[in-house]
Protein backbone atom coordinates (compact mmCIF):
# COMPACT_ATOMS: atom_id res chain seq x y z
CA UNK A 1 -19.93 -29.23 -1.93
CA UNK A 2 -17.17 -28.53 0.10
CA UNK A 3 -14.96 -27.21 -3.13
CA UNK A 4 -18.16 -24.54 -3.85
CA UNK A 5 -17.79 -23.61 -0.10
CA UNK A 6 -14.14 -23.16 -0.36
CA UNK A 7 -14.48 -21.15 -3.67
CA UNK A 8 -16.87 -18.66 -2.01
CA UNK A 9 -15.27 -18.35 0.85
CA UNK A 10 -11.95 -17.40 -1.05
CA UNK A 11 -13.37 -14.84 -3.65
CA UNK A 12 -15.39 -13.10 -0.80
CA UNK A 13 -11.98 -12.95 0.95
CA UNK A 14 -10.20 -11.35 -2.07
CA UNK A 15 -13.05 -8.80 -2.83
CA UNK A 16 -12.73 -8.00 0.86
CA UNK A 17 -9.10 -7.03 0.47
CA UNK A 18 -9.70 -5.10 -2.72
CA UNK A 19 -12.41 -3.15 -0.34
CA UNK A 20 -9.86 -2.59 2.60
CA UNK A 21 -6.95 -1.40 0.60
CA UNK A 22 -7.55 1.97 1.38
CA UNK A 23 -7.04 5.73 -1.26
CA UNK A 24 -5.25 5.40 -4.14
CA UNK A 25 -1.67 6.88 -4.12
CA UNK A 26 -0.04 9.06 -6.34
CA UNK A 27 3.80 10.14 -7.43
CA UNK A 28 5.07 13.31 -8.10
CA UNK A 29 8.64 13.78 -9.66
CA UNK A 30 10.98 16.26 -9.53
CA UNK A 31 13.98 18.37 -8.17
CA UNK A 32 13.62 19.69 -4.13
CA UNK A 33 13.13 23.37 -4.25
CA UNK A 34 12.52 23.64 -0.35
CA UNK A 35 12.93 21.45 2.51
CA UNK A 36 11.56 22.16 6.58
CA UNK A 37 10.52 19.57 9.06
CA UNK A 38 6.86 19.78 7.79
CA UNK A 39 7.15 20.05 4.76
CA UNK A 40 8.64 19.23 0.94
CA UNK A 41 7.89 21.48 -2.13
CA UNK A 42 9.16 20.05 -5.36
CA UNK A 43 8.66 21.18 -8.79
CA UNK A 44 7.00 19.31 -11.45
CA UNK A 45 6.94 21.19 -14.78
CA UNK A 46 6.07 24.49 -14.47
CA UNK A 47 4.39 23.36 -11.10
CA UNK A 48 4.95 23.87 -7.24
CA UNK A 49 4.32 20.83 -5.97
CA UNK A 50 3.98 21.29 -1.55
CA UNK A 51 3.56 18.34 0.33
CA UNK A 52 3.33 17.76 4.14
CA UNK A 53 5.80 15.63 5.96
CA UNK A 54 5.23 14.13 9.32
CA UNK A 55 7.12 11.65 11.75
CA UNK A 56 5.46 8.58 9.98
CA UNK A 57 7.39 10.00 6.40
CA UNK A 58 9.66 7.37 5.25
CA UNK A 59 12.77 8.51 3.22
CA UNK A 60 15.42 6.59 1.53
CA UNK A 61 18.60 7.98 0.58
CA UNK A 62 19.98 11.97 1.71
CA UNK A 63 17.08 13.94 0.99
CA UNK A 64 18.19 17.71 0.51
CA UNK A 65 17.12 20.76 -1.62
CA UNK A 66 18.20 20.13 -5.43
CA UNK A 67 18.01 16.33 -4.51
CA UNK A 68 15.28 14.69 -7.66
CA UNK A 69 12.81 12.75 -5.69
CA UNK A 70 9.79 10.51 -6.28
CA UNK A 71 7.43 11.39 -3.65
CA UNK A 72 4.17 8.75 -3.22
CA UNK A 73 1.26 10.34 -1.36
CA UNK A 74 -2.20 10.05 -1.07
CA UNK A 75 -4.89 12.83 -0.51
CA UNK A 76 -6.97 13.30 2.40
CA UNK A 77 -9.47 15.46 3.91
CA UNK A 78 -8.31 17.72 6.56
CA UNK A 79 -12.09 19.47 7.47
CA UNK A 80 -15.10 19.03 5.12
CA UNK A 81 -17.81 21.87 5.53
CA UNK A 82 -21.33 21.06 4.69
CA UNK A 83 -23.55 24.17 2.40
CA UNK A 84 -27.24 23.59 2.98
CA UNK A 85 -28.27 24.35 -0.24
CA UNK A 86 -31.65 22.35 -0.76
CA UNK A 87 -34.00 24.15 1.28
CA UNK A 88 -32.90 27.52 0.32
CA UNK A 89 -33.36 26.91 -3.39
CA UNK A 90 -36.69 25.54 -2.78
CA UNK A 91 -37.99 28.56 -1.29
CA UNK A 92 -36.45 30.69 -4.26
CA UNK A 93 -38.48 28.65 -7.00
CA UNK A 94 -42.06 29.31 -4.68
């Protein structure tokens, strides 16, 4: 009994950690075309790849423009703006 209790008690620990982890990150690659204190645009193929930087912005090595980097970021929502849309298109089919 107490081995069923333990195996619970473990898998709804590890599920809860898979929950918690947080957004996925992502890399970009590629050579530093511009560099200020907020912010790092690299390119990436034919691409211009701009990316904030902050105080919390860890970075290893002597980061400069021309320097190839490997930047890891993850995306998140600055404002979200809500359309009603429902109620307007119901009136439209009447």
């Amino acid at each position: 009994m107490k081995r069923i209790i333990f195996v619970i008690a473990i898998l709804l620990l590890s599920v809860s950690i898979a929950f918690a982890a947080g957004p996925n990150t992502y890399q970009v690659t590629g050579p530093v075309l511009e560099l200020t204190k907020d912010k790092i645009v690299v390119q990436k193929g034919k691409d211009k790849w701009e990316i904030a930087l902050d105080a919390g912005t860890k970075v290893k090595g002597e980061l400069k423009v021309g320097a190839k980097v490997t930047i890891e970021y993850t995306m998140k929502a600055a404002t979200i703006e809500v359309k009603e849309t429902g109620k307007k298109a119901d009136k439209k089919k009447k």
